[in-house]
PDB file of N, CA and C in Angstrom:
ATOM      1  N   UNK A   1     -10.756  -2.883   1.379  1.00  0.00           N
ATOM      2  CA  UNK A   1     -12.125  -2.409   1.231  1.00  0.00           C
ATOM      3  C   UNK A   1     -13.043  -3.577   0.907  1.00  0.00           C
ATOM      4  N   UNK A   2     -12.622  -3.936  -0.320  1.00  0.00           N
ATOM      5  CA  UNK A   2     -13.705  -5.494  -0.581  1.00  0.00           C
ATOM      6  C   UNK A   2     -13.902  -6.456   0.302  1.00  0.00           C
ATOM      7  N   UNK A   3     -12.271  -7.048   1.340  1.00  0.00           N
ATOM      8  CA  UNK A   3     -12.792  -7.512   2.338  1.00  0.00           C
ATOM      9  C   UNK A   3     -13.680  -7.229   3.697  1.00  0.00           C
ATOM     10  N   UNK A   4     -14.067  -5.998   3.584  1.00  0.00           N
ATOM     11  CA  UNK A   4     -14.673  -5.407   5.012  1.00  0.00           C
ATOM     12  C   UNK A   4     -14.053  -4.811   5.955  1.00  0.00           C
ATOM     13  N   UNK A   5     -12.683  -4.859   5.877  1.00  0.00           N
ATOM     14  CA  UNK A   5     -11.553  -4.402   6.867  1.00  0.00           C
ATOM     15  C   UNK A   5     -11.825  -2.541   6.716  1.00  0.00           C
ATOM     16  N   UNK A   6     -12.893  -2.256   7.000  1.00  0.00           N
ATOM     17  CA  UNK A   6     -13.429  -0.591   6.983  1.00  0.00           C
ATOM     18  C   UNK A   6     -12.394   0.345   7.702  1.00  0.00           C
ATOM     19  N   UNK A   7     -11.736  -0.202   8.353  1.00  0.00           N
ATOM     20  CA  UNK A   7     -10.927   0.682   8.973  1.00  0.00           C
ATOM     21  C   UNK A   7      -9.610   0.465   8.503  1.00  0.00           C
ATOM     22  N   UNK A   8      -9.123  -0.300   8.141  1.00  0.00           N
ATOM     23  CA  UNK A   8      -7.746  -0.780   7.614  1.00  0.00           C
ATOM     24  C   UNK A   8      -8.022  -0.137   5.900  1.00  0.00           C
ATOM     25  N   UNK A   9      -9.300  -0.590   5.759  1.00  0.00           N
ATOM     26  CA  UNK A   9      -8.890   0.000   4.235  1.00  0.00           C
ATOM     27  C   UNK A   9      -8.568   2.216   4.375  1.00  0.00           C
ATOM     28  N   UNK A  10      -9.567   2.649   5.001  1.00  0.00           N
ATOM     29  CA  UNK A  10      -9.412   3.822   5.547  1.00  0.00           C
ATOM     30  C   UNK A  10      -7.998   4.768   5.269  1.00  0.00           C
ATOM     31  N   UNK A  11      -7.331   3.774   6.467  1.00  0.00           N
ATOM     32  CA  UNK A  11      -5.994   3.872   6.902  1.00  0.00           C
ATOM     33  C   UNK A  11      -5.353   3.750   5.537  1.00  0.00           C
ATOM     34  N   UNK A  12      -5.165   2.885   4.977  1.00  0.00           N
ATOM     35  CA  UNK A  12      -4.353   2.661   3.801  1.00  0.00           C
ATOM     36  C   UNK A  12      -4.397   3.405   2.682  1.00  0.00           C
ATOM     37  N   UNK A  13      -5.860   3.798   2.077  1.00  0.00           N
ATOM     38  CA  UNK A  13      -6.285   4.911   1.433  1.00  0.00           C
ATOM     39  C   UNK A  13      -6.155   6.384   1.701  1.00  0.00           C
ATOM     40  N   UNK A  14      -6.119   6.826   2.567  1.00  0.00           N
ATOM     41  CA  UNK A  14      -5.405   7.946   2.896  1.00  0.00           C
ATOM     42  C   UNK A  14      -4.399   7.974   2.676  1.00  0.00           C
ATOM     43  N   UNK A  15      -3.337   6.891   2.911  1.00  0.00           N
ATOM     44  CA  UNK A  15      -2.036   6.957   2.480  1.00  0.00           C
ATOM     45  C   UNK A  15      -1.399   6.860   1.154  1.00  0.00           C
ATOM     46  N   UNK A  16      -2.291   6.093   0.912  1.00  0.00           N
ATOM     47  CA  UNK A  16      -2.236   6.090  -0.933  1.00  0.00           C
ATOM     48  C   UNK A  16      -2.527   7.600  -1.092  1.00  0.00           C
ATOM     49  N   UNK A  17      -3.736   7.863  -1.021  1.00  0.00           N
ATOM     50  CA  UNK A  17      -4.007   9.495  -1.391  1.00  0.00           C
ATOM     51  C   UNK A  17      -2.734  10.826  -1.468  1.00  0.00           C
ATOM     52  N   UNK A  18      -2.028  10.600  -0.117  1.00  0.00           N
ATOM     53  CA  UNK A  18      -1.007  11.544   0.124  1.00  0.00           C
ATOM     54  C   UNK A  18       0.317  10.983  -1.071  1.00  0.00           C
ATOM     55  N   UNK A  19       0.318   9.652  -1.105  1.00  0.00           N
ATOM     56  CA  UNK A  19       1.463   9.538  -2.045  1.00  0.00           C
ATOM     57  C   UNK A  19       1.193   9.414  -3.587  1.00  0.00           C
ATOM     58  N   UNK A  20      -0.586   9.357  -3.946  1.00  0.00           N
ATOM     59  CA  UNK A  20      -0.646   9.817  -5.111  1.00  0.00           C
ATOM     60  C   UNK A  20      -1.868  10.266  -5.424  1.00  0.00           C
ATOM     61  N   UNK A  21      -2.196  11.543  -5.247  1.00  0.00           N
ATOM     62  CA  UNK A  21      -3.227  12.735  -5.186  1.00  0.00           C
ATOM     63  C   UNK A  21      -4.292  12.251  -6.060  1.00  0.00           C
ATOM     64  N   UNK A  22      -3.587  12.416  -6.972  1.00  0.00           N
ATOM     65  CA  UNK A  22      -4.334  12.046  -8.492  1.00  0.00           C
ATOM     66  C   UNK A  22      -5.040  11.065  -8.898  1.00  0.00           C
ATOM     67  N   UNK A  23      -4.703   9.654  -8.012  1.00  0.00           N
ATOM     68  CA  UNK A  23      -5.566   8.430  -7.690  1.00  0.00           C
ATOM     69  C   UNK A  23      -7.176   8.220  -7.975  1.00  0.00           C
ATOM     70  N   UNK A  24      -7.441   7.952  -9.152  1.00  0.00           N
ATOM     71  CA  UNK A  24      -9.252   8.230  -9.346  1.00  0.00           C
ATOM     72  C   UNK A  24      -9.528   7.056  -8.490  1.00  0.00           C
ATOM     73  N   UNK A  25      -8.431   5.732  -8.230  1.00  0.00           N
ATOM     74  CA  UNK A  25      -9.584   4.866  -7.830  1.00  0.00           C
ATOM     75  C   UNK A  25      -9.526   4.595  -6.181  1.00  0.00           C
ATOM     76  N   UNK A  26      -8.184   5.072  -5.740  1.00  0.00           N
ATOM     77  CA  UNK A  26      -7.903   5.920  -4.589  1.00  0.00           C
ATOM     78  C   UNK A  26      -9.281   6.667  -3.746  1.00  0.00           C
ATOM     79  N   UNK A  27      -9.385   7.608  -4.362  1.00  0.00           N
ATOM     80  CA  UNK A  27     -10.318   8.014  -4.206  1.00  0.00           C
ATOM     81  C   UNK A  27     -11.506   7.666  -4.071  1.00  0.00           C
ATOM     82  N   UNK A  28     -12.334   7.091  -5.161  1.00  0.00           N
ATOM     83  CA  UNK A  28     -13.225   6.385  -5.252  1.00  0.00           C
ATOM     84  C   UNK A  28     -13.542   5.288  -4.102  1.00  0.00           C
ATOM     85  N   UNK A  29     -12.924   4.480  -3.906  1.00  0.00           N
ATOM     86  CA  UNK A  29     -12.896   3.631  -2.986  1.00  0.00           C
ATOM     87  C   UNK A  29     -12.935   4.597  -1.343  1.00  0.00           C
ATOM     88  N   UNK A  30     -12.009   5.391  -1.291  1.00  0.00           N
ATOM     89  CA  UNK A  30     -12.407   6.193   0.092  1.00  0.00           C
ATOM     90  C   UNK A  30     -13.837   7.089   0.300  1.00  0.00           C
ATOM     91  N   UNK A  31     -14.151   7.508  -0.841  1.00  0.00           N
ATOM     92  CA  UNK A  31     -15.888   7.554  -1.039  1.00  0.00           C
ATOM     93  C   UNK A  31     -16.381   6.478  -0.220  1.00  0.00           C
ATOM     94  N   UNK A  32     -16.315   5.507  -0.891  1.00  0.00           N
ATOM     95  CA  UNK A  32     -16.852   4.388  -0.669  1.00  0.00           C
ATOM     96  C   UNK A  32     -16.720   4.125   0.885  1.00  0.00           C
ATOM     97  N   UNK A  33     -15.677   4.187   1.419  1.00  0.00           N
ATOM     98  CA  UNK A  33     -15.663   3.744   2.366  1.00  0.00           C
ATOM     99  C   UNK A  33     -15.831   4.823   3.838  1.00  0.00           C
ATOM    100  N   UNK A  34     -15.846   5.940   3.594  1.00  0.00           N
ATOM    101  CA  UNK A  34     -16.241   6.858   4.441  1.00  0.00           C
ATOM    102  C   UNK A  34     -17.858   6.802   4.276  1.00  0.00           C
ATOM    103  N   UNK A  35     -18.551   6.451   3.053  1.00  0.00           N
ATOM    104  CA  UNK A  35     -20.270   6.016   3.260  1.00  0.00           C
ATOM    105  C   UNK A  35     -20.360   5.531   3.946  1.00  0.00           C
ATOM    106  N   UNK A  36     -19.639   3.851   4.305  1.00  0.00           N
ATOM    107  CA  UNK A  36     -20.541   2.917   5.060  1.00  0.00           C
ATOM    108  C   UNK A  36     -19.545   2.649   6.163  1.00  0.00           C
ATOM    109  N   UNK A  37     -18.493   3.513   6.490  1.00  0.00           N
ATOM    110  CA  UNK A  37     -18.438   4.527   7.929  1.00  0.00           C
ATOM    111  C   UNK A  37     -19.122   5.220   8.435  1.00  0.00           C
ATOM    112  N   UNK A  38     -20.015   5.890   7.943  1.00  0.00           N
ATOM    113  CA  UNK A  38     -20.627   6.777   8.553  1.00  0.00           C
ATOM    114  C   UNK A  38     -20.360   8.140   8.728  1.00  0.00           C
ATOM    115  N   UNK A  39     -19.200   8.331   8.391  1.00  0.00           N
ATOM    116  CA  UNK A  39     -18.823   9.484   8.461  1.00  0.00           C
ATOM    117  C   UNK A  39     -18.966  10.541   7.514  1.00  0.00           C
ATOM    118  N   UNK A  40     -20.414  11.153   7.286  1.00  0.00           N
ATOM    119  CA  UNK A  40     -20.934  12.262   6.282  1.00  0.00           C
ATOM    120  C   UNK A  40     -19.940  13.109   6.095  1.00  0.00           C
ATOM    121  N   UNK A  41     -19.339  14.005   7.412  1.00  0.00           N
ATOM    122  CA  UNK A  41     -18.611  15.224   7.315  1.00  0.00           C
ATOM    123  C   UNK A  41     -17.493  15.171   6.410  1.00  0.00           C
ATOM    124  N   UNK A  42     -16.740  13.682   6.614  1.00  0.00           N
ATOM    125  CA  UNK A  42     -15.298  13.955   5.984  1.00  0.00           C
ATOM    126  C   UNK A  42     -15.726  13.666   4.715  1.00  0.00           C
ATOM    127  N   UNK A  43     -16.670  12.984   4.073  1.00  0.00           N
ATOM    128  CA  UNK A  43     -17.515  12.290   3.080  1.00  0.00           C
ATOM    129  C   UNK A  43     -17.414  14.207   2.155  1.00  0.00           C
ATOM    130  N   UNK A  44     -18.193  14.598   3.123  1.00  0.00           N
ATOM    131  CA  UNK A  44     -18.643  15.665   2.505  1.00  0.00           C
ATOM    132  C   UNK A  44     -17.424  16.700   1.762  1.00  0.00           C
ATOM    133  N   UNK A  45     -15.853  16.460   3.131  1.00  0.00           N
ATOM    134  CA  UNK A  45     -15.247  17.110   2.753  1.00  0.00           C
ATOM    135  C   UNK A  45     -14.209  16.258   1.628  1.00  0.00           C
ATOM    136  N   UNK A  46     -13.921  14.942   1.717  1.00  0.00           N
ATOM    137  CA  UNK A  46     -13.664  14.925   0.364  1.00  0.00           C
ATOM    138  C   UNK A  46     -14.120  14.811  -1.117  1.00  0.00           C
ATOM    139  N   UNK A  47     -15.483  14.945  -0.637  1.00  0.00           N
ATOM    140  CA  UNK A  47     -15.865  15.062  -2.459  1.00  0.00           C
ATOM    141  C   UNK A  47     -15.365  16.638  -2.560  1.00  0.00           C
ATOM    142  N   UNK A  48     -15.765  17.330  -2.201  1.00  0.00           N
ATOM    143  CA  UNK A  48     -14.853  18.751  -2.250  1.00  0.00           C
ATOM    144  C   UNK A  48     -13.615  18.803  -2.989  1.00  0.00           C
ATOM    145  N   UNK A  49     -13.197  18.050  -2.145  1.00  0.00           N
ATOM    146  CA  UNK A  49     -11.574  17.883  -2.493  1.00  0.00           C
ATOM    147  C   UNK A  49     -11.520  17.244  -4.009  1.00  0.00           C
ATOM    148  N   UNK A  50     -12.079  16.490  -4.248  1.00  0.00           N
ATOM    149  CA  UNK A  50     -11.889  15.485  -5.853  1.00  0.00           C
ATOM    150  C   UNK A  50     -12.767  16.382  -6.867  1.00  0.00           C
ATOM    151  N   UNK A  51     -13.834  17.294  -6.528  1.00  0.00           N
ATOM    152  CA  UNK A  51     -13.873  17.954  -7.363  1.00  0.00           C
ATOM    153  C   UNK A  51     -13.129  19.311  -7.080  1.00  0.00           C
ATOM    154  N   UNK A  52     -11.869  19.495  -6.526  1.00  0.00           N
ATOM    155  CA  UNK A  52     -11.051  20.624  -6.909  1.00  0.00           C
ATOM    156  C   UNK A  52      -9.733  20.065  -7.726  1.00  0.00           C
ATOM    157  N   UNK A  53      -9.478  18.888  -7.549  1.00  0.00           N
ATOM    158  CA  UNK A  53      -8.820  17.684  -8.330  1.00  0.00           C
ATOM    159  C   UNK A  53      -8.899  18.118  -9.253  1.00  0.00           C
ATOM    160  N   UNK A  54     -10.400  17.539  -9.762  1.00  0.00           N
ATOM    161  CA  UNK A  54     -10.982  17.463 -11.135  1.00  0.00           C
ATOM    162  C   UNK A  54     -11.418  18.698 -11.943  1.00  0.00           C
ATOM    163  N   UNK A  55     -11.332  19.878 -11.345  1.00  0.00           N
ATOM    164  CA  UNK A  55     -11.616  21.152 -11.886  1.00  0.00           C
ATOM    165  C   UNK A  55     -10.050  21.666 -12.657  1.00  0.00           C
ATOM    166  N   UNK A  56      -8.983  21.616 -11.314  1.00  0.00           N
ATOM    167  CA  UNK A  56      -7.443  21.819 -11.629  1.00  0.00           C
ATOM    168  C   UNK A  56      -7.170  20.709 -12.890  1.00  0.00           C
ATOM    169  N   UNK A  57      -7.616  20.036 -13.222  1.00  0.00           N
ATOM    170  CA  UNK A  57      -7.312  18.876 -13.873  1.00  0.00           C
ATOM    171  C   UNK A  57      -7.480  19.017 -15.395  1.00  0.00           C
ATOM    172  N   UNK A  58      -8.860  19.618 -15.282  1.00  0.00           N
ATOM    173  CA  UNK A  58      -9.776  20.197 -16.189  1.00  0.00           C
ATOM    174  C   UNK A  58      -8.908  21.091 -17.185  1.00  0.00           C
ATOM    175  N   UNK A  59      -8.665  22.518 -16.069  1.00  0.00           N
ATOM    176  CA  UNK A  59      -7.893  23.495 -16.832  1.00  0.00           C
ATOM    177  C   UNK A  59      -6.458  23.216 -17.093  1.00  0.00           C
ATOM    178  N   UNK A  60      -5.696  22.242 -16.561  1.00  0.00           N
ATOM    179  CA  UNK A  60      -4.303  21.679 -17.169  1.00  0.00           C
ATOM    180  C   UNK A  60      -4.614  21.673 -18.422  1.00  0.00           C
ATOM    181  N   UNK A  61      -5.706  20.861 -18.593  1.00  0.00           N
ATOM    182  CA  UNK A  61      -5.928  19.645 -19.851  1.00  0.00           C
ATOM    183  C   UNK A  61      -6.328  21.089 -20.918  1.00  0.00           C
ATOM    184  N   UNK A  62      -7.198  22.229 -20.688  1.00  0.00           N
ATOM    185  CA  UNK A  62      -7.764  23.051 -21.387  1.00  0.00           C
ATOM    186  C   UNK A  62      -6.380  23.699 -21.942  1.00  0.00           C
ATOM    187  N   UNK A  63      -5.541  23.683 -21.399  1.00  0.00           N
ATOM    188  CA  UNK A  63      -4.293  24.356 -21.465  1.00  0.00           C
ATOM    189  C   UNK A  63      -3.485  23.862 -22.382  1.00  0.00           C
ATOM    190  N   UNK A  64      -3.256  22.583 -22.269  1.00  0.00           N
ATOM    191  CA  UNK A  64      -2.678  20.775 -23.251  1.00  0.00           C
ATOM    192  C   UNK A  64      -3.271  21.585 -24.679  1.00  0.00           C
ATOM    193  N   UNK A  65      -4.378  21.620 -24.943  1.00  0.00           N
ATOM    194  CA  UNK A  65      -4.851  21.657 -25.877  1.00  0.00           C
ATOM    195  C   UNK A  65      -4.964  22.985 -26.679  1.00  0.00           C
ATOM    196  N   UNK A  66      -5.277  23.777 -26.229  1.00  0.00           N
ATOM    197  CA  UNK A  66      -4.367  25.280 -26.598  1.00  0.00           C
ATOM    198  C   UNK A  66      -3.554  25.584 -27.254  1.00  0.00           C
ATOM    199  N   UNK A  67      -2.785  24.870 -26.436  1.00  0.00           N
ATOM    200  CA  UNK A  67      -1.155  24.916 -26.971  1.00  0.00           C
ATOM    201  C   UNK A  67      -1.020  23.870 -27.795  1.00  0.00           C
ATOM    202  N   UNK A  68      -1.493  23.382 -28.277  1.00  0.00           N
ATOM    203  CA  UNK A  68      -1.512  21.925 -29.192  1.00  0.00           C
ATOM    204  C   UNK A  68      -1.868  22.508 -30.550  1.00  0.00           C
ATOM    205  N   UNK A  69      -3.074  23.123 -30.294  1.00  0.00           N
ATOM    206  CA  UNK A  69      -4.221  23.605 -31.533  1.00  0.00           C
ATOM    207  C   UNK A  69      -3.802  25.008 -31.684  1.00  0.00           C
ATOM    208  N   UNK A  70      -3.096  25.274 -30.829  1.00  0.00           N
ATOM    209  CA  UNK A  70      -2.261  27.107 -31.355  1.00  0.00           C
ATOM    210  C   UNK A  70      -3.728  27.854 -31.385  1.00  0.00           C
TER     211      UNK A  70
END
């Protein structure tokens, strides 16, 4: 990504993604790089995706603590 390789980073980030979901910076960076691709739609559809991440993530954690604090 930092070097400009927009399409190689792409490629590689997706793959990271599938082998670790949970990836904030994974992610982040494919933000990044589907912006200055151009590509709004998938843009659009993975912020979707990271905030269903981050919602599921949310209620784990609400759950952690629950059960912590009885």
């Amino acid at each position: 990504f930092k070097a400009g390789s927009l399409d190689s980073a792409y490629a590689d980030l997706k793959t990271a993604i599938k082998l670790q979901p949970r990836d904030w910076n994974s992610h982040v960076l494919l933000l990044g790089t589907l912006q200055k691709l151009g590509r709004e739609e998938e843009l659009k559809q993975q912020l979707k995706e990271v905030n269903r991440i981050d919602s599921e993530l949310g209620t784990q954690w609400q759950k952690l603590v629950e059960e912590i604090t009885g």
